[in-house]
C-alpha atoms as a PDB file:
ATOM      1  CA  UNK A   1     -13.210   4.130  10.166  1.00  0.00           C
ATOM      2  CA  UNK A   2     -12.952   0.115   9.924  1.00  0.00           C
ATOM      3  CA  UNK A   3     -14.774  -1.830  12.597  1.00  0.00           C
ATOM      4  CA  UNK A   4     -11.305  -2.995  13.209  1.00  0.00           C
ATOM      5  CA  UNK A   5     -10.211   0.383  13.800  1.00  0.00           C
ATOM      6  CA  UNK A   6     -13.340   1.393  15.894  1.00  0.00           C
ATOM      7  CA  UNK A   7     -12.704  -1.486  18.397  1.00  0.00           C
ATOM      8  CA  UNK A   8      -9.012  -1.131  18.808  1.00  0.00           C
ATOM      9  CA  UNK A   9     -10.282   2.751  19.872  1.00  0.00           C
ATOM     10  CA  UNK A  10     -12.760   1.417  22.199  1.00  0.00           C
ATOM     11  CA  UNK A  11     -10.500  -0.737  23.312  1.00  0.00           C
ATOM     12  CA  UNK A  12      -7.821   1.747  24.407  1.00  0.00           C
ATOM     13  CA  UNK A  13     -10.285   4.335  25.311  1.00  0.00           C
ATOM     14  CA  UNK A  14     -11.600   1.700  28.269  1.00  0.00           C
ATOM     15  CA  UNK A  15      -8.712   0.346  29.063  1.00  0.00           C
ATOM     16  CA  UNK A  16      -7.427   4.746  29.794  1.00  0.00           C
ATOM     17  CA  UNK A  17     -10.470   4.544  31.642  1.00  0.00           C
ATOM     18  CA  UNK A  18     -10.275   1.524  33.763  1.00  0.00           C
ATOM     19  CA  UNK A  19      -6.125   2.826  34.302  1.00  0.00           C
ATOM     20  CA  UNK A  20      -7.308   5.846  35.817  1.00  0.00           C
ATOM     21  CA  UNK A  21      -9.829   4.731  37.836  1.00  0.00           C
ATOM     22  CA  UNK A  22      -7.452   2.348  39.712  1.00  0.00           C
ATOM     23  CA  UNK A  23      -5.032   4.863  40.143  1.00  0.00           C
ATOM     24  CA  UNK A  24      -7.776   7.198  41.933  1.00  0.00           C
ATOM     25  CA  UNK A  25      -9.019   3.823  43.778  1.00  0.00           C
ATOM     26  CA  UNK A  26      -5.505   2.869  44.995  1.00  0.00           C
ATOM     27  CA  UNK A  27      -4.999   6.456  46.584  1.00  0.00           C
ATOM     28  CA  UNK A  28      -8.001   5.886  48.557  1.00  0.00           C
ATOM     29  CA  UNK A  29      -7.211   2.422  49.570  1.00  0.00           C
ATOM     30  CA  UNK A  30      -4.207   3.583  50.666  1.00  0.00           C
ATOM     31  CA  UNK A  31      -6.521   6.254  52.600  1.00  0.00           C
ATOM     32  CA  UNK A  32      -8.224   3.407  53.972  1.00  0.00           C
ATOM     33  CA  UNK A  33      -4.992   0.703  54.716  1.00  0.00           C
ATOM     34  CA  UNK A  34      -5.912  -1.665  52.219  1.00  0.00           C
ATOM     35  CA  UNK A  35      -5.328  -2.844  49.157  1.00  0.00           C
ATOM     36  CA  UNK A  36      -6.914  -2.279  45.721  1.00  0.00           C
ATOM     37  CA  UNK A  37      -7.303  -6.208  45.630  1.00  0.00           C
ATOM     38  CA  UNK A  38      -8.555  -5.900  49.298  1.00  0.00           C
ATOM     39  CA  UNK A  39     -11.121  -3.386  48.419  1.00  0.00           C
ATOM     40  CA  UNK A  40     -12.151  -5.425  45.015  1.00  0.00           C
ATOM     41  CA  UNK A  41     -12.529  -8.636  47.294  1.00  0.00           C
ATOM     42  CA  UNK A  42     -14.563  -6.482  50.171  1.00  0.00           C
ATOM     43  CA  UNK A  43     -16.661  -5.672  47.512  1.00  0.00           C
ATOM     44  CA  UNK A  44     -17.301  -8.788  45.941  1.00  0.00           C
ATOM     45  CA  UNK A  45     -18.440 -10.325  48.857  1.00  0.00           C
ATOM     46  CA  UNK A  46     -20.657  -7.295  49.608  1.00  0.00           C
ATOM     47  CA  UNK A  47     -21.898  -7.978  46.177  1.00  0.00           C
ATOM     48  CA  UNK A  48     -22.577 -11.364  47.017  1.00  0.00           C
ATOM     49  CA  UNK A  49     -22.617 -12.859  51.145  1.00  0.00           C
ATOM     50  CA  UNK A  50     -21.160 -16.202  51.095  1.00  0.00           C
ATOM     51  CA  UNK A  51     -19.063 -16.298  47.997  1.00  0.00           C
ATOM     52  CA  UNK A  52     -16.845 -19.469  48.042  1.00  0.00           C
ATOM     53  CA  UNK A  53     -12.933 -18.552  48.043  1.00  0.00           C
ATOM     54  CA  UNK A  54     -13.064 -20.596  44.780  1.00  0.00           C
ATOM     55  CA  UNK A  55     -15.286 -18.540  42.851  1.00  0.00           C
ATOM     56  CA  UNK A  56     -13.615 -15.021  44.430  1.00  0.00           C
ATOM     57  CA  UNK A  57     -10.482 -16.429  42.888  1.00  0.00           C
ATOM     58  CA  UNK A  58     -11.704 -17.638  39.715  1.00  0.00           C
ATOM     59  CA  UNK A  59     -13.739 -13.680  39.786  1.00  0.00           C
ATOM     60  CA  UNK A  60     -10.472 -12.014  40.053  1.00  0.00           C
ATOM     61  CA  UNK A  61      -8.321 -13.862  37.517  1.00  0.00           C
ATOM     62  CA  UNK A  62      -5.587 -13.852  40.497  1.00  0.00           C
ATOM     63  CA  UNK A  63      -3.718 -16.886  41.920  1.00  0.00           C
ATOM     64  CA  UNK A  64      -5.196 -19.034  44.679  1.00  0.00           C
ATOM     65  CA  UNK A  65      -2.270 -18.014  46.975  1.00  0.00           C
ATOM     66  CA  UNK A  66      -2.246 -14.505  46.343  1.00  0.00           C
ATOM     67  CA  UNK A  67      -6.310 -14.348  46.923  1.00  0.00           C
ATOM     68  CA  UNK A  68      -5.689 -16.348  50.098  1.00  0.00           C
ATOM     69  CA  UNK A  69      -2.984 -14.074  51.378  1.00  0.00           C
ATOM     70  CA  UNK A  70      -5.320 -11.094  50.823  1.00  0.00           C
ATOM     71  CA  UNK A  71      -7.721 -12.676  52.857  1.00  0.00           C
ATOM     72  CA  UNK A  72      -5.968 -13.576  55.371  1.00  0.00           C
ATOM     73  CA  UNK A  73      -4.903  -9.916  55.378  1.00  0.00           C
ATOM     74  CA  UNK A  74      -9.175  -8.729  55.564  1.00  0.00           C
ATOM     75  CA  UNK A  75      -9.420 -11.664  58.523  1.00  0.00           C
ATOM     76  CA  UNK A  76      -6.518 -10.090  60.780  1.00  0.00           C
ATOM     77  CA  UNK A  77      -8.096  -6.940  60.300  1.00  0.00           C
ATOM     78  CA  UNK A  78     -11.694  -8.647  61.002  1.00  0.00           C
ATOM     79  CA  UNK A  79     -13.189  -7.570  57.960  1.00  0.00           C
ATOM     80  CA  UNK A  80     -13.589 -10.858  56.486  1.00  0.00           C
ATOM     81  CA  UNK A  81     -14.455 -14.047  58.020  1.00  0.00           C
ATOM     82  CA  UNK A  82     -14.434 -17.165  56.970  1.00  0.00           C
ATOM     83  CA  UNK A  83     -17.111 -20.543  57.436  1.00  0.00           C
ATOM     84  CA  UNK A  84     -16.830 -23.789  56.356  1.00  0.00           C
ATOM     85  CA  UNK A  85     -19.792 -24.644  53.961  1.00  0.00           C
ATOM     86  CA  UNK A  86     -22.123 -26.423  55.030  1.00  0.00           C
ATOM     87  CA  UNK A  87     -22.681 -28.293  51.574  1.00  0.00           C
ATOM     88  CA  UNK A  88     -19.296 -29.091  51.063  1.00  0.00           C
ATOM     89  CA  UNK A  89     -16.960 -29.017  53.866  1.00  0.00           C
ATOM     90  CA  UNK A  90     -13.614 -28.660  51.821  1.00  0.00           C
ATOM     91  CA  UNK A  91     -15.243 -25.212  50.423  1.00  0.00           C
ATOM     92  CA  UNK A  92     -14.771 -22.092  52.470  1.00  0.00           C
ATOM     93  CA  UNK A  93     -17.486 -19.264  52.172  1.00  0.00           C
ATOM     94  CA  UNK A  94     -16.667 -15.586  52.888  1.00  0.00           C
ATOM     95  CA  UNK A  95     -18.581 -13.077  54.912  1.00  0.00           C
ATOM     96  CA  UNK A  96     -18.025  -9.285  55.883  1.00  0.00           C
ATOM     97  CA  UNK A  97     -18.198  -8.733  59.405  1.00  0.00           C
ATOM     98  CA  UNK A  98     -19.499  -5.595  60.604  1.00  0.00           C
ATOM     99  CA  UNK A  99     -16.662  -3.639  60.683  1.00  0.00           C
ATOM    100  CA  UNK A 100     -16.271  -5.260  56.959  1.00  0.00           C
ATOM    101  CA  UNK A 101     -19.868  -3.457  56.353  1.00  0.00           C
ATOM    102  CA  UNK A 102     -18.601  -0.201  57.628  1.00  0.00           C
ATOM    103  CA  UNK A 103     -15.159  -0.453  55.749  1.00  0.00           C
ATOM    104  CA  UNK A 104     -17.353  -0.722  52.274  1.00  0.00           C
ATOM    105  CA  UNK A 105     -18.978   1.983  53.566  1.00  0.00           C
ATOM    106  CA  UNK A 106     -16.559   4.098  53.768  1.00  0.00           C
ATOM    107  CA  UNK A 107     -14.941   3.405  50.708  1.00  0.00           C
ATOM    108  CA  UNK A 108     -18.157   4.194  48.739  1.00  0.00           C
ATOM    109  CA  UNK A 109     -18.120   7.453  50.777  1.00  0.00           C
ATOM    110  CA  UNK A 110     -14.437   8.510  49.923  1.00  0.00           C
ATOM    111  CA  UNK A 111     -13.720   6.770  46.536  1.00  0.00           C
ATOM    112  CA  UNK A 112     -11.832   9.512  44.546  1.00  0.00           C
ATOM    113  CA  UNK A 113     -12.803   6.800  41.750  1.00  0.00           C
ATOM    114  CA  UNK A 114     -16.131   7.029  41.991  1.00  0.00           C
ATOM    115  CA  UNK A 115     -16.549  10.980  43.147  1.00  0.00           C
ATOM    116  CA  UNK A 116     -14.420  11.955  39.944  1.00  0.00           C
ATOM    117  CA  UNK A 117     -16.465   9.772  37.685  1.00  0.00           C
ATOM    118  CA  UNK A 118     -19.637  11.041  38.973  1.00  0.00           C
ATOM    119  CA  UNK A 119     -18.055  14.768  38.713  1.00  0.00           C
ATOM    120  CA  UNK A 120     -16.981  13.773  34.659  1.00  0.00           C
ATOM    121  CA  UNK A 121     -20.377  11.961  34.168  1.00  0.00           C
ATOM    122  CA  UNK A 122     -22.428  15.789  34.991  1.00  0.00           C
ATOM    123  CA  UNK A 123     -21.772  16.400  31.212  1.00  0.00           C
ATOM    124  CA  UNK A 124     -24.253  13.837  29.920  1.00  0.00           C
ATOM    125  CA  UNK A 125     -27.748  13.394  30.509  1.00  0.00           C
ATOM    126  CA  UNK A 126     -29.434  10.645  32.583  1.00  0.00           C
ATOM    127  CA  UNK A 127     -30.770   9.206  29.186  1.00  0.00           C
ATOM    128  CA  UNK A 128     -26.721   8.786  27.642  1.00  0.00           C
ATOM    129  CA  UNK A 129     -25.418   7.615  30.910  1.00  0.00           C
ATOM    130  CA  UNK A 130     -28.147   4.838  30.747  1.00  0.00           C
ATOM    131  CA  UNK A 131     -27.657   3.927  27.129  1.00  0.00           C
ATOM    132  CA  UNK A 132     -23.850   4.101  28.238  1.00  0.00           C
ATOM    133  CA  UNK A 133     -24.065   1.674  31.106  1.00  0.00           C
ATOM    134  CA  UNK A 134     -26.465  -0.502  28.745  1.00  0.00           C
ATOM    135  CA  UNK A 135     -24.498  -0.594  25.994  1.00  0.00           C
ATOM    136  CA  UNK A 136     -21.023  -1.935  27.986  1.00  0.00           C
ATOM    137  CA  UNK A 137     -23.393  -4.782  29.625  1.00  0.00           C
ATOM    138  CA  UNK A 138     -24.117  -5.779  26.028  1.00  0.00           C
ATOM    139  CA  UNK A 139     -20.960  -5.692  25.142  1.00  0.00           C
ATOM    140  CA  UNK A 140     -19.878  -7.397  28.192  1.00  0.00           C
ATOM    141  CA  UNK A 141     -22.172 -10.064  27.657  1.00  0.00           C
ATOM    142  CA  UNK A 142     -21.255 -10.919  23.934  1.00  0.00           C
ATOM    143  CA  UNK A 143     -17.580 -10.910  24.858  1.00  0.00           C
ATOM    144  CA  UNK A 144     -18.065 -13.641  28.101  1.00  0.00           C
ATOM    145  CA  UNK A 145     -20.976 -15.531  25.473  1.00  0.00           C
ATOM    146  CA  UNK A 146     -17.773 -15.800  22.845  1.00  0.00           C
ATOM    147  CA  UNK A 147     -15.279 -16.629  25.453  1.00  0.00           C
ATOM    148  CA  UNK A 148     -17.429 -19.611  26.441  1.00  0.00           C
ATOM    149  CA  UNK A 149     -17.621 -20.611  22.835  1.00  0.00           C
ATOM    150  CA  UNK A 150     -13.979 -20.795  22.841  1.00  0.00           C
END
């Protein structure tokens, strides 16, 4: 097989992957009333406590309004709030809120996403699944480095 040929296979292989697992991540944000762009932005700010709304949208790939609209969504719920940066006052940082904590919580607790892949991932030894994960942050990594170069 070509190198050609082997990428187009990864290629569909994680994009099967990454299809499924939003699928089983959408049933339980449903579970949960949110979103699956809700959940991705809870997370995200989990990930990282204070993340401006400009680098959450430029993270996501999404439009500015539709980010904004999903926020505003996580604030009425008071999941989410938002503070005026201290640095730069026309920036707008984002922080859970305890109940945004618990939410994340949950999620981790109930993903169907993440119980299924941990159920499929039992085949494979600790050693694979570390070379796995290792592997796709290399790859991840040369793809963003030649992206840049662009």
């Amino acid at each position: 097989m070509s190198e050609l040929q082997q990428a187009i296979e990864l290629t569909n292989s994680l994009f099967s992957i990454a299809r499924q697992l939003k699928r089983l991540s959408f049933q339980t944000a449903t579970k949960l009333g949110l979103t699956v762009q809700q959940l991705i932005i809870l997370n995200s700010i989990r990930n990282k406590e204070g993340l401006t709304q400009k680098e959450l949208t430029e993270r996501l790939l999404s439009a500015k309004s539709r980010v904004s609209l999903s926020i505003d969504e996580l604030e009425k719920k008071n999941y989410v709030k938002r503070v005026t940066s201290a640095v730069d006052r026309r920036e707008t940082q984002l922080f859970l809120t305890s109940e945004g904590i618990l939410i994340c919580q949950r999620y981790r607790e109930e993903s169907e996403a993440y119980k299924s892949l941990a159920n499929s991932m039992e085949q494979f030894s600790e050693e694979e699944i570390n070379s796995l994960i290792r592997m796709q942050k290399q790859i991840l990594t040369h793809l963003v480095n030649e992206q840049n170069t662009l």
